[in-house]
C-alpha atoms as a PDB file:
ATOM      1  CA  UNK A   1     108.245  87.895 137.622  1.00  0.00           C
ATOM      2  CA  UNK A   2     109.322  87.133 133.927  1.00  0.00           C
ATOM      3  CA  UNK A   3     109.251  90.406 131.582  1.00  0.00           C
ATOM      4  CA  UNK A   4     107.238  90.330 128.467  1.00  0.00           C
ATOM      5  CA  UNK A   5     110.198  92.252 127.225  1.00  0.00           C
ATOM      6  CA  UNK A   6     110.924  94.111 123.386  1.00  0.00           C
ATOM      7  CA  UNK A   7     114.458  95.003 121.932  1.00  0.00           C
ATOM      8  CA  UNK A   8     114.247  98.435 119.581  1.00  0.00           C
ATOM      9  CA  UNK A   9     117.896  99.532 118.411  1.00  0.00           C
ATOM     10  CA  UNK A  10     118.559 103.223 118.250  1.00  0.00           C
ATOM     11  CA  UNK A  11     115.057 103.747 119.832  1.00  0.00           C
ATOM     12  CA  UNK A  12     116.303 107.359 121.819  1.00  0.00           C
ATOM     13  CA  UNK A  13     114.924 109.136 118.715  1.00  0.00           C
ATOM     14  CA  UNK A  14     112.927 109.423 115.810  1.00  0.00           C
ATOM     15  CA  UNK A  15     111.361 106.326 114.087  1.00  0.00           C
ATOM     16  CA  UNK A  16     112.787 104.355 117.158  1.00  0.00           C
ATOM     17  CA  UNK A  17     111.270 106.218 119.827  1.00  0.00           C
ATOM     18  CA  UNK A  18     108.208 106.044 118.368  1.00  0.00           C
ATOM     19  CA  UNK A  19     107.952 102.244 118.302  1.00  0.00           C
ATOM     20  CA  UNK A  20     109.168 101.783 121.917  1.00  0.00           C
ATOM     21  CA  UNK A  21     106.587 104.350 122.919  1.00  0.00           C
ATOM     22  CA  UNK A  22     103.728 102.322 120.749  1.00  0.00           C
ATOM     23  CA  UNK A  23     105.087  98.784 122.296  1.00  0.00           C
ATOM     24  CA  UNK A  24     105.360 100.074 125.777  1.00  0.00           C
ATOM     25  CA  UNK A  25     101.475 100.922 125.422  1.00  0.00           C
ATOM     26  CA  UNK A  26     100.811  97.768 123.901  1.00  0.00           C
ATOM     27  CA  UNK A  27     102.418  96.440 127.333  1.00  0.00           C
ATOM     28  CA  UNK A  28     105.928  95.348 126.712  1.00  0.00           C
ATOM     29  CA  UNK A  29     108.886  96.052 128.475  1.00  0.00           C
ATOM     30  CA  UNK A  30     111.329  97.781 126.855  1.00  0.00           C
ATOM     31  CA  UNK A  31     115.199  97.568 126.396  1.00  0.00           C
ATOM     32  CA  UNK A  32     115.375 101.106 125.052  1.00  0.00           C
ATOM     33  CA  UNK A  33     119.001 100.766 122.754  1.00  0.00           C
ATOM     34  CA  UNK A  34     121.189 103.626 122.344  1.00  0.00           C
ATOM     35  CA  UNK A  35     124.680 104.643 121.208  1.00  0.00           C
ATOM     36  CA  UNK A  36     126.166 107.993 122.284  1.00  0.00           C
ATOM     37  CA  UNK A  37     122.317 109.707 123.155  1.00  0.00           C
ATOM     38  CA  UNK A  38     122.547 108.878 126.480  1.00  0.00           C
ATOM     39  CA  UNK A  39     120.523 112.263 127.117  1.00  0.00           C
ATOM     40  CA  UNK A  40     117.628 111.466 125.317  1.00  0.00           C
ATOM     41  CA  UNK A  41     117.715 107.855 125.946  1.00  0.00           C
ATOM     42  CA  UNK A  42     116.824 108.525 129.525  1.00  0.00           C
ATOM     43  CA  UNK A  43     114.308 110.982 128.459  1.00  0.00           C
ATOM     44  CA  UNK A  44     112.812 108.667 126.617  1.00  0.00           C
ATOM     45  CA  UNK A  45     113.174 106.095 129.040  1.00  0.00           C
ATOM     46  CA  UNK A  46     111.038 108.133 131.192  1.00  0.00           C
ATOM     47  CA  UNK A  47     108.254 108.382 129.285  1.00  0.00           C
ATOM     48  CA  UNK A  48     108.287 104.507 128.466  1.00  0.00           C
ATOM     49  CA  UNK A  49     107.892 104.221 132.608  1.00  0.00           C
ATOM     50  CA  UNK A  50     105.218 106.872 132.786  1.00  0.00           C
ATOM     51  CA  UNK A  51     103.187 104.373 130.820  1.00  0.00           C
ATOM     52  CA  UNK A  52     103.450 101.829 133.118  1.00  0.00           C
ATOM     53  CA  UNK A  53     105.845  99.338 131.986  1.00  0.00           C
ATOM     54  CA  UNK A  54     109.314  98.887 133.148  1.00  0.00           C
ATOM     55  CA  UNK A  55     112.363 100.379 130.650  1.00  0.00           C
ATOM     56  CA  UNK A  56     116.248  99.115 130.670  1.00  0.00           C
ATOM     57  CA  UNK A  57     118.550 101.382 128.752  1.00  0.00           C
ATOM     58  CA  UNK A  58     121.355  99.206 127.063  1.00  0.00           C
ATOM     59  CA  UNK A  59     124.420 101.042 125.556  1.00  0.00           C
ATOM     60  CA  UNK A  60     126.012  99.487 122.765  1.00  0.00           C
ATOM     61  CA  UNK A  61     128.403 100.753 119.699  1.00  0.00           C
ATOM     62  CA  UNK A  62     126.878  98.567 116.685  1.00  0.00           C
ATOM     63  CA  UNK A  63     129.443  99.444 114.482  1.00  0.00           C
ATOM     64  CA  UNK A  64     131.764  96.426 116.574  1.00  0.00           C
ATOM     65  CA  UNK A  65     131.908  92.779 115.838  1.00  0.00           C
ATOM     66  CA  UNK A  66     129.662  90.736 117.137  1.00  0.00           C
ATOM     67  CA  UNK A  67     126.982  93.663 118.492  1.00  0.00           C
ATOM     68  CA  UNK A  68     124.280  91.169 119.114  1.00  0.00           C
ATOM     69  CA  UNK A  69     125.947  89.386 121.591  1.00  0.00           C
ATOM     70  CA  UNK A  70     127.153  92.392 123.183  1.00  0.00           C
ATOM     71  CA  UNK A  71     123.724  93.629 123.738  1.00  0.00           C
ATOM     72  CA  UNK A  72     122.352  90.676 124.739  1.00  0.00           C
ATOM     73  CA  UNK A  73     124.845  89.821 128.027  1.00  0.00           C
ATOM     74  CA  UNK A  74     123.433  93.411 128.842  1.00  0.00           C
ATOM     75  CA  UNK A  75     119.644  92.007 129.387  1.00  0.00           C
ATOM     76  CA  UNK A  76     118.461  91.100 132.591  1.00  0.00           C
ATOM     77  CA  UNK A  77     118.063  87.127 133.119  1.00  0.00           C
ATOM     78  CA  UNK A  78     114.344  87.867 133.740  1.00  0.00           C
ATOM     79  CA  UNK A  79     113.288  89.431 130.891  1.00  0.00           C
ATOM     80  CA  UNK A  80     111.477  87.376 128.274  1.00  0.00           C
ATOM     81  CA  UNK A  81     112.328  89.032 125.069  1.00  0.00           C
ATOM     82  CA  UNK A  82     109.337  88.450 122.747  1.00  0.00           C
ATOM     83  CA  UNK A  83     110.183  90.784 119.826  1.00  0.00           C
ATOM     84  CA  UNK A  84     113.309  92.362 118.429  1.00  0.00           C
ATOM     85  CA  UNK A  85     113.062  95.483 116.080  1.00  0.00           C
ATOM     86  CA  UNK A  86     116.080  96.581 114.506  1.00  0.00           C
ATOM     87  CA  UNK A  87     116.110  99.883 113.681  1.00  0.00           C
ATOM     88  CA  UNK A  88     119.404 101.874 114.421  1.00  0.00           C
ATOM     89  CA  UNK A  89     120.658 102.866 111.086  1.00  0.00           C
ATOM     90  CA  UNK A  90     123.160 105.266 108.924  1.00  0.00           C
ATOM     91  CA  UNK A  91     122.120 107.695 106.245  1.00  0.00           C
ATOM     92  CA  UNK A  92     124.904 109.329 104.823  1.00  0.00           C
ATOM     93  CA  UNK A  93     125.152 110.579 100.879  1.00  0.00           C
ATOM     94  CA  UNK A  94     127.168 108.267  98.559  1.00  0.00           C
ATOM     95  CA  UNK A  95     127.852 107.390  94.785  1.00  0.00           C
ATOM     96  CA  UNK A  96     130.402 105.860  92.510  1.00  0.00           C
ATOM     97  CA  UNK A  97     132.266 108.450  92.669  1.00  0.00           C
ATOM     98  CA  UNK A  98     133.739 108.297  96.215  1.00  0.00           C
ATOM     99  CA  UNK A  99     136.841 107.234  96.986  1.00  0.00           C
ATOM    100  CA  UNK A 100     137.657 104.364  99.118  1.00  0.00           C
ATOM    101  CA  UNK A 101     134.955 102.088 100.839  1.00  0.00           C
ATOM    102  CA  UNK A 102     135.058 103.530 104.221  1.00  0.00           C
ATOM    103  CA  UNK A 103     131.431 104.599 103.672  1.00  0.00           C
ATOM    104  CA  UNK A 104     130.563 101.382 102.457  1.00  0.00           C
ATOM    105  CA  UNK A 105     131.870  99.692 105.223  1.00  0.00           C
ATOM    106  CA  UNK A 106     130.488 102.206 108.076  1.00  0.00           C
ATOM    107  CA  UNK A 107     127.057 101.450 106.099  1.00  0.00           C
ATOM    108  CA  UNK A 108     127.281  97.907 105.997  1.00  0.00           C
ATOM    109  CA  UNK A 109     128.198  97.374 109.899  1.00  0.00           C
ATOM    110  CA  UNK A 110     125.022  99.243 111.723  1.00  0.00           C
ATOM    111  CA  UNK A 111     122.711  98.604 108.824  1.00  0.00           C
ATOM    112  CA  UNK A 112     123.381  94.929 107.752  1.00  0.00           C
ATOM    113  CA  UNK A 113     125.859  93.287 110.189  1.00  0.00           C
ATOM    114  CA  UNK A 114     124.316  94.231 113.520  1.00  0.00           C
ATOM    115  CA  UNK A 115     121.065  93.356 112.509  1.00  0.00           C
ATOM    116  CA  UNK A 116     122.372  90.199 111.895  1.00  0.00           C
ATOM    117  CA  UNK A 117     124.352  89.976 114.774  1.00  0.00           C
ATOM    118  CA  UNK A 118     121.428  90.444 116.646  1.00  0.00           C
ATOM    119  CA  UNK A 119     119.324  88.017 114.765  1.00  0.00           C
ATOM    120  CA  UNK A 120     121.550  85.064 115.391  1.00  0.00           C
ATOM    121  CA  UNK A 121     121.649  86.342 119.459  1.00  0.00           C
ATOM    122  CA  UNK A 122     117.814  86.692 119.503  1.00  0.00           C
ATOM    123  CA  UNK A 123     117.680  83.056 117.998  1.00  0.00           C
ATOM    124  CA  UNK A 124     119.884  81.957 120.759  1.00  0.00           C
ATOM    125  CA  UNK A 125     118.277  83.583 123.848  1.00  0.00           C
ATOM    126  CA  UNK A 126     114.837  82.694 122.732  1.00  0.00           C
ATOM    127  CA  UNK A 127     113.088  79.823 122.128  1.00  0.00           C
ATOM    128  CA  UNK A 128     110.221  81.800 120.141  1.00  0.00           C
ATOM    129  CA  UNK A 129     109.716  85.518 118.786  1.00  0.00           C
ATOM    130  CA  UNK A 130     109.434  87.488 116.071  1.00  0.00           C
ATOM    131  CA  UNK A 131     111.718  90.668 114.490  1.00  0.00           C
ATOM    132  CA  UNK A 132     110.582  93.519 112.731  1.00  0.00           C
ATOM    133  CA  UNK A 133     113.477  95.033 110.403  1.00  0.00           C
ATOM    134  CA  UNK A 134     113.243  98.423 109.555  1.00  0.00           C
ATOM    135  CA  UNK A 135     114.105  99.013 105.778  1.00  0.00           C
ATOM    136  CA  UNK A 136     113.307 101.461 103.011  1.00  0.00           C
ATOM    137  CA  UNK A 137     110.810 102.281 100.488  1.00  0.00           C
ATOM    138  CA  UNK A 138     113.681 103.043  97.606  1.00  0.00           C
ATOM    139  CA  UNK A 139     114.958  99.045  98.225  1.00  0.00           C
ATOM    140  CA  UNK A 140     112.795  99.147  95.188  1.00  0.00           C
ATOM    141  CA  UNK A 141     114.638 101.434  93.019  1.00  0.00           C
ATOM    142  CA  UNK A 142     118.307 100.808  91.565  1.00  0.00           C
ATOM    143  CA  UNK A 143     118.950 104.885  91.335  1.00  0.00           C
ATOM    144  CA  UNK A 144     120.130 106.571  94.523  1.00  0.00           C
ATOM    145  CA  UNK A 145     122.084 109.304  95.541  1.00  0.00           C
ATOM    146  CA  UNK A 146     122.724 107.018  98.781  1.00  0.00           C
ATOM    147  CA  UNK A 147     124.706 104.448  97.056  1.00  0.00           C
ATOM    148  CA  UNK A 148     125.813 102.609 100.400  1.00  0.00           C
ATOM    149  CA  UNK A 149     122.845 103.126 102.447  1.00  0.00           C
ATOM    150  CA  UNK A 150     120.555 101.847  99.833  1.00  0.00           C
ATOM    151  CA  UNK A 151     123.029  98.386  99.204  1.00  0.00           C
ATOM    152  CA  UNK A 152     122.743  98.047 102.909  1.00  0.00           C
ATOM    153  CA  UNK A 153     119.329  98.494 103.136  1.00  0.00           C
ATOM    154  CA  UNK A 154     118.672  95.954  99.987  1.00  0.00           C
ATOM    155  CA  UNK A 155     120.869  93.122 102.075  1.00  0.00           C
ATOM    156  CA  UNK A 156     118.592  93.444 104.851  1.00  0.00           C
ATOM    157  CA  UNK A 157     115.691  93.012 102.996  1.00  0.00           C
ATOM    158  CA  UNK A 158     116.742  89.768 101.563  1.00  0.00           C
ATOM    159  CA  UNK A 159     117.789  88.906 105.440  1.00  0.00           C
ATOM    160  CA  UNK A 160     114.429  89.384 106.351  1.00  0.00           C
ATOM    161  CA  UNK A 161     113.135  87.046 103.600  1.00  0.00           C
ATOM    162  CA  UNK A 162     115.481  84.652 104.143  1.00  0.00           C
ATOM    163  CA  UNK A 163     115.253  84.200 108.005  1.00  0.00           C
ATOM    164  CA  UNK A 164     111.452  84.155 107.535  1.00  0.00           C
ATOM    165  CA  UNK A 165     111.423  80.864 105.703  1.00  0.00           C
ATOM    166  CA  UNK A 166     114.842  79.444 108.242  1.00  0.00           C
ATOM    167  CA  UNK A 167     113.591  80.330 111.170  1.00  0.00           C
ATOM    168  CA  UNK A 168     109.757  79.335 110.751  1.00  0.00           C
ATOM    169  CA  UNK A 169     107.670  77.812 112.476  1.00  0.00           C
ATOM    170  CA  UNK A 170     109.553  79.954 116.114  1.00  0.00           C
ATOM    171  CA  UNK A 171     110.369  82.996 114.612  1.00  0.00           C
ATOM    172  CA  UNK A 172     108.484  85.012 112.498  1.00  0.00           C
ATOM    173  CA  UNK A 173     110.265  87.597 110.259  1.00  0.00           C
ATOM    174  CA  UNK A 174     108.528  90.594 108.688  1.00  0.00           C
ATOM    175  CA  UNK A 175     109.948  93.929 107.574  1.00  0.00           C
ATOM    176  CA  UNK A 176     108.643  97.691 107.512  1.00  0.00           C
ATOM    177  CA  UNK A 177     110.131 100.158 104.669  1.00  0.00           C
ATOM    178  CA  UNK A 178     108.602 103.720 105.251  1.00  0.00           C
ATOM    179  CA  UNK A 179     108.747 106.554 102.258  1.00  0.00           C
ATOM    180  CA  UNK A 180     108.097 110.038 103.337  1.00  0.00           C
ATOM    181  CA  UNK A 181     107.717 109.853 107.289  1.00  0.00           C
ATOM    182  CA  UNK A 182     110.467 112.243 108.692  1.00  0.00           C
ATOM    183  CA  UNK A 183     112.725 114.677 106.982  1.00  0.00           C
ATOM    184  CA  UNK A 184     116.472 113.775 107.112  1.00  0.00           C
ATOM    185  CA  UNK A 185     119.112 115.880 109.211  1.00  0.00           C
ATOM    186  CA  UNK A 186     119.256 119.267 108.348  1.00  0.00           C
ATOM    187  CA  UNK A 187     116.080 119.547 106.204  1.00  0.00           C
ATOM    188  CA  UNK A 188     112.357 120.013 107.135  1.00  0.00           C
ATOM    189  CA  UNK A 189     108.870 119.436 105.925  1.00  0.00           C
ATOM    190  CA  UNK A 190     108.797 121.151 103.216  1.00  0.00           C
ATOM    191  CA  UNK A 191     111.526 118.993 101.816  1.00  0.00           C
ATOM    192  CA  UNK A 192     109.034 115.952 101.741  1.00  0.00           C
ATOM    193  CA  UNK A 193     106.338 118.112 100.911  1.00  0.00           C
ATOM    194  CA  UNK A 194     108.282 118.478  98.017  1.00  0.00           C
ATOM    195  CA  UNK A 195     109.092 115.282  96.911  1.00  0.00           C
ATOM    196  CA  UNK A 196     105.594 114.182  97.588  1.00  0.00           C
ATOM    197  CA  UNK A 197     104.468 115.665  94.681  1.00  0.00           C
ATOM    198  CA  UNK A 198     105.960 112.724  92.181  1.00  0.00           C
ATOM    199  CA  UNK A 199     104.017 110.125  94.372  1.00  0.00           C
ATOM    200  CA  UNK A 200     100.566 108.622  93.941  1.00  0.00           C
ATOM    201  CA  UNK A 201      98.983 109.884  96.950  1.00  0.00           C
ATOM    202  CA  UNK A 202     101.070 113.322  96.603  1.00  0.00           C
ATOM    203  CA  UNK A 203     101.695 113.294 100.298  1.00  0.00           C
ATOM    204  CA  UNK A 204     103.442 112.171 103.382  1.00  0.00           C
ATOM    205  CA  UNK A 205     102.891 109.923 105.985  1.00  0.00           C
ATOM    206  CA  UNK A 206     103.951 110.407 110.143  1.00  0.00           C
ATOM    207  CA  UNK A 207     104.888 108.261 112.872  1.00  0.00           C
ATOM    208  CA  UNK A 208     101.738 107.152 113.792  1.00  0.00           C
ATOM    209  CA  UNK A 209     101.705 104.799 110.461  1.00  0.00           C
ATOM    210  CA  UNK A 210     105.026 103.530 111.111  1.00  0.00           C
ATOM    211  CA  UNK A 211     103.717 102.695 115.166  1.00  0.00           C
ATOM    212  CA  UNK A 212     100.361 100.764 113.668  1.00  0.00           C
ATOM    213  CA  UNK A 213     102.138  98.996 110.989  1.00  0.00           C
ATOM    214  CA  UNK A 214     104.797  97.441 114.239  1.00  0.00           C
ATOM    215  CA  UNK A 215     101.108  96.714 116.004  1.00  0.00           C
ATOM    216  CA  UNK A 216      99.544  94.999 112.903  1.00  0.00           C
ATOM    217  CA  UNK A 217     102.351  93.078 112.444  1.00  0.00           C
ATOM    218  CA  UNK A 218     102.593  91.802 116.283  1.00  0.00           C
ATOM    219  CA  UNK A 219      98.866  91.295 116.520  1.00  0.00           C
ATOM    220  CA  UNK A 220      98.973  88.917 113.004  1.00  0.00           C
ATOM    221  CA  UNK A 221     100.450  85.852 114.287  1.00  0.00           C
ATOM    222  CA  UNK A 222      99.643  84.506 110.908  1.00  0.00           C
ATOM    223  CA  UNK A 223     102.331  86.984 108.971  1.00  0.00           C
ATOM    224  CA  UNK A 224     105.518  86.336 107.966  1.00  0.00           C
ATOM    225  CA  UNK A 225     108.191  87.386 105.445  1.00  0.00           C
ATOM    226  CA  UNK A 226     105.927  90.542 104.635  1.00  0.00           C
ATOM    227  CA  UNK A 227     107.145  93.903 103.812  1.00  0.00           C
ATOM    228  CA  UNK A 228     104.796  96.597 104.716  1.00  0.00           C
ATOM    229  CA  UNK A 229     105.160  99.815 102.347  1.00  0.00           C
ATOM    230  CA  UNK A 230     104.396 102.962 104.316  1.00  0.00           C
ATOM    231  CA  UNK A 231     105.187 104.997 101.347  1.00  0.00           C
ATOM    232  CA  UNK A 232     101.967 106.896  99.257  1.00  0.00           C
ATOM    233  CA  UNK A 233     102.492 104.026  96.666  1.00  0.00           C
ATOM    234  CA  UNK A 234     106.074 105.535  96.187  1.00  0.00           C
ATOM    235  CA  UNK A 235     107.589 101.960  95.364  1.00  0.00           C
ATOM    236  CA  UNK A 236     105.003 101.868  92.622  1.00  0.00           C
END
């Protein structure tokens, strides 16, 4: 039997969990991507199965060279991968100011490179598909207090762009960039809450946007190079 089969980087957690859970209902198979949460990987894992599709955990470090490849030898030979979403991603502070480029690079290698990486393996190992990138609502914006992060995030952007128009008529590219969804580390709601107030709709969206924007997208077979906002109008 051949898998109907989906790729989600970094999907132990968070935004990433969410989307395998939402594609695993929607009847895929999952390869369920991790780093070093091997803990909640399976945990999640278990709850993709639950739902009646099958779930292969892949461990990869996508900081490395060539990650795409890496992950790929890891995939079964009889799993049909349909649809990639790369979402594993870095979110550290960063300005002018800092010395060196170490965050730059650290940045640049999960959040631009492996996506990448995995874009030219996907193209490889399938003869059709389509990839969801996971970006940002403040690729908008040219202020940031997340100087590296946000360059990163504005290369992938133009990646997805690009790749839509190369890789047409087998691929289709499309890209989601999500405002005020989940606080980051160390913070909580109220933080958004917060911040929500200088937005149009003056408040914050959840995970269950994020998980109907991926099935909009998969369901449109007519949509390519778009970039869904899931922001309140923030970008405005």
């Amino acid at each position: 039997m051949t898998h109907k089969a989906a790729i989600v980087t970094g999907s132990s957690a968070r935004i990433g969990r969410s989307i395998a859970l939402r594609l695993a209902r929607l009847g895929f198979d999952i390869l369920l991507h991790y780093h070093t949460s091997e803990e909640a990987a399976q945990k999640t894992g278990e709850e993709i199965k639950n739902l009646g599709v099958e779930c292969c955990l892949i461990q990869t470090n996508l900081e490395e060279p060539e990650s795409g490849p890496a992950l790929f030898s890891q995939i079964p030979k009889d799993w049909n991968i349909e649809v990639l979403v790369n979402n594993a991603s870095i979110f550290q502070p960063s300005d002018f100011h800092d010395e060196g480029e170490n965050k730059l690079d650290l940045h640049y290698k999960i959040n631009f490179r492996s996506p990448y990486s995995l874009t030219k393996a996907f193209i490889r190992h399938s003869e059709e598909g389509h990839i969801i990138n996971l970006l940002d609502t403040k690729i908008e914006e040219n202020h940031t207090d997340h100087l590296d992060y946000l360059l990163t995030k504005k290369l992938l952007r133009d990646l997805t762009l690009i790749a839509a128009k190369e890789l047409a008529p087998a691929f289709r590219v499309n890209g989601i960039a999500p405002g005020l969804i989940l606080p980051p580390e160390g913070k909580n709601v109220n933080y958004l809450l917060q911040k929500a107030e200088k937005i149009p709709l003056k408040t914050i969206g959840d995970l269950t946007q994020i998980e109907n924007a991926v099935e909009f997208l998969i369901k449109n077979p007519f949509l390519t190079g778009q970039i869904i906002y899931i922001n309140g109008g923030e970008h405005l």
